[in-house]
N, C-alpha and C. Protein backbone atom coordinates (compact mmCIF):
# COMPACT_ATOMS: atom_id res chain seq x y z
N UNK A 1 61.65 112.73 52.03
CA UNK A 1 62.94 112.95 52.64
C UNK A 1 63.93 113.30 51.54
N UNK A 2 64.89 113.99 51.88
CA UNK A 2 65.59 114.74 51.12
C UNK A 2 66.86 113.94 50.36
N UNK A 3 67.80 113.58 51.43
CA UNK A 3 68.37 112.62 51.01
C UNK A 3 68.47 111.32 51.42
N UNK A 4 69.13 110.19 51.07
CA UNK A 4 69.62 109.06 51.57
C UNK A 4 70.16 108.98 52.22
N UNK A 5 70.04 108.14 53.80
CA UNK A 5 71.52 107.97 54.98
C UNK A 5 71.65 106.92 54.70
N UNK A 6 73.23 106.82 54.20
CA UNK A 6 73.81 105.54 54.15
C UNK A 6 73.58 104.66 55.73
N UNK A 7 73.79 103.54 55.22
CA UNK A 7 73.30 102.53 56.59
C UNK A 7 74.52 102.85 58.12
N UNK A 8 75.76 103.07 57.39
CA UNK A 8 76.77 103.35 57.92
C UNK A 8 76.69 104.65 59.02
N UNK A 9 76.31 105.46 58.44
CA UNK A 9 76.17 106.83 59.13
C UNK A 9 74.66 106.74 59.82
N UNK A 10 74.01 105.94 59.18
CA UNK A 10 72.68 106.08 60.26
C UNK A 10 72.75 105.21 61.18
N UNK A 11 73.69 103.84 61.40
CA UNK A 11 74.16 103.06 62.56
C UNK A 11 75.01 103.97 63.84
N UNK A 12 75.67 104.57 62.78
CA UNK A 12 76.92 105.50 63.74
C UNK A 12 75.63 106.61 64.74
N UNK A 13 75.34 107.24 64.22
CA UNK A 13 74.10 107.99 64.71
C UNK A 13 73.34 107.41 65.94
N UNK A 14 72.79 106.21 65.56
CA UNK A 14 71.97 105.34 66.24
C UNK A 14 72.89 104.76 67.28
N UNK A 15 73.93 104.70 67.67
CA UNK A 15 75.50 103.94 68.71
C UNK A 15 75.76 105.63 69.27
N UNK A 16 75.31 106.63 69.12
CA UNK A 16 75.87 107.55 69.38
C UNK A 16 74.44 108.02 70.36
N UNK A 17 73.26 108.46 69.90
CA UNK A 17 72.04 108.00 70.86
C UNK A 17 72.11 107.18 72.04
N UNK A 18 72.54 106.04 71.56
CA UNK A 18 72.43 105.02 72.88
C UNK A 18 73.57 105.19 73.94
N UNK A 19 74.55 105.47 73.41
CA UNK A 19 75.65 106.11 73.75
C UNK A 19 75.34 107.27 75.23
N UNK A 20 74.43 108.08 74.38
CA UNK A 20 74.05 109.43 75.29
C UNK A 20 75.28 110.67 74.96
N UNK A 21 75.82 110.43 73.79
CA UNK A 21 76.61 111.10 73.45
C UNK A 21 76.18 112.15 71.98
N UNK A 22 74.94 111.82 71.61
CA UNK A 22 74.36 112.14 70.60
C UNK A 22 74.16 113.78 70.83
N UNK A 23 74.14 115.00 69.78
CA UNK A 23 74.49 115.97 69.50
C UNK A 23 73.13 116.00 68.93
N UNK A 24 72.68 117.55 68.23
CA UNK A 24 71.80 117.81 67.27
C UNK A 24 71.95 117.04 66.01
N UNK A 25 72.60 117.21 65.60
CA UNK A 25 73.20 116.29 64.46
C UNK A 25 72.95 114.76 64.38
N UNK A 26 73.44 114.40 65.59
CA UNK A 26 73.50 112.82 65.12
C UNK A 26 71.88 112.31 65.65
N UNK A 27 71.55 112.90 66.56
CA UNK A 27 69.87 112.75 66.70
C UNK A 27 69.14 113.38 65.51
N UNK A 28 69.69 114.03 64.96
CA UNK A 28 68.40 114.32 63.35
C UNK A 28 68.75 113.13 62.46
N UNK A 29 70.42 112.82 62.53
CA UNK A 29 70.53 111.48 61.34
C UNK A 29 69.60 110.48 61.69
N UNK A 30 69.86 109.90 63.29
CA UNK A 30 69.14 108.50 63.79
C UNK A 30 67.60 108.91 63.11
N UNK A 31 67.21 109.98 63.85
CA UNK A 31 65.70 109.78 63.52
C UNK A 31 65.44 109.66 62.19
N UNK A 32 66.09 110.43 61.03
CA UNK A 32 65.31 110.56 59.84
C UNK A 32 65.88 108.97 59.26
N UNK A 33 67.40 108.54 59.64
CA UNK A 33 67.38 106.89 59.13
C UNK A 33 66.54 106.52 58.98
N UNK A 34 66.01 106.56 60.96
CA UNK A 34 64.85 105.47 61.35
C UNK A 34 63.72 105.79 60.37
N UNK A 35 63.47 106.50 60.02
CA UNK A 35 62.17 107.14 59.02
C UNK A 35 62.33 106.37 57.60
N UNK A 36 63.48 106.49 57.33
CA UNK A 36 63.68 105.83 56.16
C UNK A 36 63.76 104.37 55.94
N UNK A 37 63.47 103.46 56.48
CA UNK A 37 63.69 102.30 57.36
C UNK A 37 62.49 102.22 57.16
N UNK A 38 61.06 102.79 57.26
CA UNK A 38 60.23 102.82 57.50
C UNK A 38 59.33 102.86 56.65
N UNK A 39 60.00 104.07 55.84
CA UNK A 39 59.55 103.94 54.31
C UNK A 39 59.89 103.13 53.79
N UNK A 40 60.78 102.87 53.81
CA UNK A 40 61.10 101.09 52.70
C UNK A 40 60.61 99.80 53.08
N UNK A 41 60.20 100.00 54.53
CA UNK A 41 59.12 98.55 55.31
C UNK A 41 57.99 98.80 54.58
N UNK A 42 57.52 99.94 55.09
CA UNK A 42 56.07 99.59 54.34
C UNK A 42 55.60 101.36 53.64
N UNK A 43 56.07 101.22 52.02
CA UNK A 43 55.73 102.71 51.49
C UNK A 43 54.62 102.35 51.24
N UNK A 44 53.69 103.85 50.86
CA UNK A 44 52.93 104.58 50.84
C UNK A 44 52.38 105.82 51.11
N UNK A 45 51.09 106.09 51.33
CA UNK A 45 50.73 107.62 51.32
C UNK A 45 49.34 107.54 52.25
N UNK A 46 49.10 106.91 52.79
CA UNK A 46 48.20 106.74 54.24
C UNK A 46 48.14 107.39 55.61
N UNK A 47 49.00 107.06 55.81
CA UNK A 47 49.94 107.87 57.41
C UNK A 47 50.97 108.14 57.27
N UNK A 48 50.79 109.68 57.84
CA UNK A 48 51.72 110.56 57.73
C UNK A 48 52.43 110.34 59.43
N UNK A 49 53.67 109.99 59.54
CA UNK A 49 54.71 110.23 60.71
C UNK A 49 55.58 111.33 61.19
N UNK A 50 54.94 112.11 61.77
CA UNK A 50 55.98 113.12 61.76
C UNK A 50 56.73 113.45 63.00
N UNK A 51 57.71 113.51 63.21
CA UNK A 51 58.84 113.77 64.28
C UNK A 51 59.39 115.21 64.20
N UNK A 52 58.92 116.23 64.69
CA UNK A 52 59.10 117.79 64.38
C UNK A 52 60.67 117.88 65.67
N UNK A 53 61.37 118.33 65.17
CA UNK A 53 61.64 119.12 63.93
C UNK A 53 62.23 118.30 62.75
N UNK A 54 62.81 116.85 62.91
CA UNK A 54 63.66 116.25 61.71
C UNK A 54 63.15 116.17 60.91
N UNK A 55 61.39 115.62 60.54
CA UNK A 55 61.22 114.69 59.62
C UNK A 55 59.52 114.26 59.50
N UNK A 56 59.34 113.82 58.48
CA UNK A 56 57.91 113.60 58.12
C UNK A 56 57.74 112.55 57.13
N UNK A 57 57.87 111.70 57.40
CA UNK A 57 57.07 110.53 56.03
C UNK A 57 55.44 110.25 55.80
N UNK A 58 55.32 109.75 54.83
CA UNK A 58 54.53 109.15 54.57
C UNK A 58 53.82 107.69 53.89
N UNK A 59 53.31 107.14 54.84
CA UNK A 59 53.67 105.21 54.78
C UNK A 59 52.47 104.60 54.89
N UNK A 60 52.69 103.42 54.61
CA UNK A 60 51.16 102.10 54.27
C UNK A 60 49.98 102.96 53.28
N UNK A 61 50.49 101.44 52.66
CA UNK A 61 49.20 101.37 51.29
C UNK A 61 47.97 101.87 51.93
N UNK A 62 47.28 102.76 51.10
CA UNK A 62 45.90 102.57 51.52
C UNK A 62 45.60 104.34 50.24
N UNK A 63 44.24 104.62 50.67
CA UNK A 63 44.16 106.00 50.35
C UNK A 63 44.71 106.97 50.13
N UNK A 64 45.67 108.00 48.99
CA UNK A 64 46.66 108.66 48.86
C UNK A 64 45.79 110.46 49.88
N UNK A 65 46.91 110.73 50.27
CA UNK A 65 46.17 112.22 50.52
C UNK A 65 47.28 112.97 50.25
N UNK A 66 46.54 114.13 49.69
CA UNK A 66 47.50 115.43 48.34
C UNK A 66 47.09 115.98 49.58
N UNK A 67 46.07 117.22 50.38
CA UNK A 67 45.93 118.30 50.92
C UNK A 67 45.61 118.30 51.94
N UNK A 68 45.63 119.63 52.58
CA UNK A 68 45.50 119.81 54.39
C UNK A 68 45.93 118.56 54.72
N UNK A 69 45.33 119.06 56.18
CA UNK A 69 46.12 117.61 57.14
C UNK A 69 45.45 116.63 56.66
N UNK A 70 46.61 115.02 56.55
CA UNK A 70 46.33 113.74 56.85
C UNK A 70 45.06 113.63 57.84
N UNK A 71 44.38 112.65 56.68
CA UNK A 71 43.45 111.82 58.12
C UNK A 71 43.85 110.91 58.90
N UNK A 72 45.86 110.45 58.82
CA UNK A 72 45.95 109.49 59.60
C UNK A 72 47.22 110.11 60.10
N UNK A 73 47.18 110.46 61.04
CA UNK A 73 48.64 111.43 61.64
C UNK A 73 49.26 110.56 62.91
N UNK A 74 50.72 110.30 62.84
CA UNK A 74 51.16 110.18 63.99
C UNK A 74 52.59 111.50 64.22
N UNK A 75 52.23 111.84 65.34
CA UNK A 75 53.40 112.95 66.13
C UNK A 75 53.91 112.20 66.98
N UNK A 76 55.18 112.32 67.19
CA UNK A 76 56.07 112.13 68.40
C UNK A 76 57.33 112.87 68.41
N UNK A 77 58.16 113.04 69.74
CA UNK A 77 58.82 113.97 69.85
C UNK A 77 60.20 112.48 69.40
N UNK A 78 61.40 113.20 69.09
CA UNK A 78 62.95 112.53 68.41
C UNK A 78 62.88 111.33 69.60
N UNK A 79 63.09 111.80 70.55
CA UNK A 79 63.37 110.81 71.61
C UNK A 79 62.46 109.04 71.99
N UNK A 80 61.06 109.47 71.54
CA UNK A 80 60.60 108.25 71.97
C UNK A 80 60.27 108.25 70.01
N UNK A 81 60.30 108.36 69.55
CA UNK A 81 60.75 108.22 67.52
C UNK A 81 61.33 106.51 68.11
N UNK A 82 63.06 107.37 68.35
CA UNK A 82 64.05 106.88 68.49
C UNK A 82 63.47 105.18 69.13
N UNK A 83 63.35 105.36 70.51
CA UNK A 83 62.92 104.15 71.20
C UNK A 83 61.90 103.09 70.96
N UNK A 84 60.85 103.64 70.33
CA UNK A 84 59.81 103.18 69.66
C UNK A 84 60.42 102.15 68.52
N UNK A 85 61.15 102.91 67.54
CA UNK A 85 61.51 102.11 66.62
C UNK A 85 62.67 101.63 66.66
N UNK A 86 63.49 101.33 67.68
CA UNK A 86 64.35 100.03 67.72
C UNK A 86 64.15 99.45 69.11
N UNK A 87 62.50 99.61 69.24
CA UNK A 87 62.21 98.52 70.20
C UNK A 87 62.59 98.92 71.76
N UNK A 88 63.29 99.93 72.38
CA UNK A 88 63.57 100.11 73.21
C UNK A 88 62.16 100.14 74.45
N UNK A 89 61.54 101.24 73.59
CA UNK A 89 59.93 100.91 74.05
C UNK A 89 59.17 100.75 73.43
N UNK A 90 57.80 99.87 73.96
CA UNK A 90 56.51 99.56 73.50
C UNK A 90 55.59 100.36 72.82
N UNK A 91 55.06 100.31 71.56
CA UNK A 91 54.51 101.15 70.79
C UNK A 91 53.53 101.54 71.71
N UNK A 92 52.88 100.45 72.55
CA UNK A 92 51.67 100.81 74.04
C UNK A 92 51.98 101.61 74.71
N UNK A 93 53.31 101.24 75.40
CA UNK A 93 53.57 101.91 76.55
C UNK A 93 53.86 103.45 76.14
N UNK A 94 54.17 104.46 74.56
CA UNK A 94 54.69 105.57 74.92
C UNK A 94 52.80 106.06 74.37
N UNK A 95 52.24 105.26 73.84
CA UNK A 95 51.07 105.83 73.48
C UNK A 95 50.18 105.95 74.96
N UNK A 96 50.33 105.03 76.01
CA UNK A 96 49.51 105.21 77.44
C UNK A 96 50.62 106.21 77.99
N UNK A 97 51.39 106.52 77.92
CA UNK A 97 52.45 107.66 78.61
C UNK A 97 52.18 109.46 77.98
N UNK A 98 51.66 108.74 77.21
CA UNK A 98 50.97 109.82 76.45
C UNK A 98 52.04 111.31 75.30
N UNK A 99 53.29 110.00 74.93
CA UNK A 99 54.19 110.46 74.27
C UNK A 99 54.01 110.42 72.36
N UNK A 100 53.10 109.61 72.07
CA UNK A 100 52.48 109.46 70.63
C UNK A 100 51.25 110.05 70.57
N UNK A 101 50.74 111.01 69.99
CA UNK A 101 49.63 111.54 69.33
C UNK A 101 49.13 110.50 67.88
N UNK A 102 48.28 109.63 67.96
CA UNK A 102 48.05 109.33 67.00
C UNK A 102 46.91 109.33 66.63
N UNK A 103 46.19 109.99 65.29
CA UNK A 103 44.90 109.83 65.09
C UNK A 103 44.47 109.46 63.83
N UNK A 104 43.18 108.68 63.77
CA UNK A 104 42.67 108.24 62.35
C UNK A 104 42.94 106.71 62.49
N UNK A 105 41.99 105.98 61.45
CA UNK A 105 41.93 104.68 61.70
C UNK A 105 43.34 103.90 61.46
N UNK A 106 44.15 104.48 60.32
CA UNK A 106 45.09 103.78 60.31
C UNK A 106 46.27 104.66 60.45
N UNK A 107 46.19 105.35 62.40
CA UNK A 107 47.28 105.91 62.49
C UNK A 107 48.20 104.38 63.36
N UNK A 108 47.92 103.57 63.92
CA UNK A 108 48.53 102.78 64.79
C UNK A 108 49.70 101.83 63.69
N UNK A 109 50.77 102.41 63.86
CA UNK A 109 51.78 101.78 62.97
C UNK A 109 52.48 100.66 63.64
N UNK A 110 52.16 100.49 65.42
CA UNK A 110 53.02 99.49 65.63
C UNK A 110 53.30 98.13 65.22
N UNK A 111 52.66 97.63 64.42
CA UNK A 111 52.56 96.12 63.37
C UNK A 111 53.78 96.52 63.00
N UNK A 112 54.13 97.56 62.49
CA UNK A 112 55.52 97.76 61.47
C UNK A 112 56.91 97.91 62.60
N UNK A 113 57.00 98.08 63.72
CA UNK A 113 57.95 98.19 64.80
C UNK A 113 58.05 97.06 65.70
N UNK A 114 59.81 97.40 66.05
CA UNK A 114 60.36 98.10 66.11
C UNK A 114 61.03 97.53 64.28
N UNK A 115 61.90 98.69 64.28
CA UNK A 115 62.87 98.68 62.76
C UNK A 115 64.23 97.88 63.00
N UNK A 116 64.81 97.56 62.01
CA UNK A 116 65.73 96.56 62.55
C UNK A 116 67.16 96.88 61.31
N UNK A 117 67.39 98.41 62.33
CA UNK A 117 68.65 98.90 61.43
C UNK A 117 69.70 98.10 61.15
């Protein structure tokens, strides 16, 4: 990630989401916060998270991967990102809804959720 969101501006972001008042803008801050939040719970280079279009980390100790795709990928779209990680919904429930793509043994990140901006 590119830069740092202060906690300030990624709260404001995240009140502005819940709000339903959230813009392009303040839904790319929330999500990539939440990303960053995430990286500092638990860094590494294991599973790759990616939320297209904001953002992509890469988190939990384990096996580093340099090329092509991750063997441990999770996709989700901004919206259930968002809900997922402050708990709104169940890491279960958007994966049986069929809103998380996750694959590889250690794509299941919900141990680490929700985040607690």
């Amino acid at each position: 990630m590119a830069r740092r969101i202060e906690t300030g501006d990624g709260r404001a972001a995240l009140d502005a989401v819940a709000a339903g008042t959230a813009g392009r803008p303040d839904t790319a801050t929330a999500v990539r916060y939440l990303l960053q939040l995430l990286v500092e719970k638990s860094p590494g280079n294991s599973v790759e998270v990616r939320v297209p279009p904001f953002g992509a980390v890469q988190v939990v100790e384990g096996p580093r991967h340099t090329r092509g795709t991750p063997p441990n990928v999770v996709e989700l779209d901004a919206a259930t990102w968002i809900a997922v990680a402050t708990g709104a919904e169940s890491w279960n429930d958007a994966v049986a809804a069929g809103r998380i793509a996750a694959s590889g043994v250690r794509a299941d990140v919900s141990h680490l959720l929700p985040l607690r901006p």
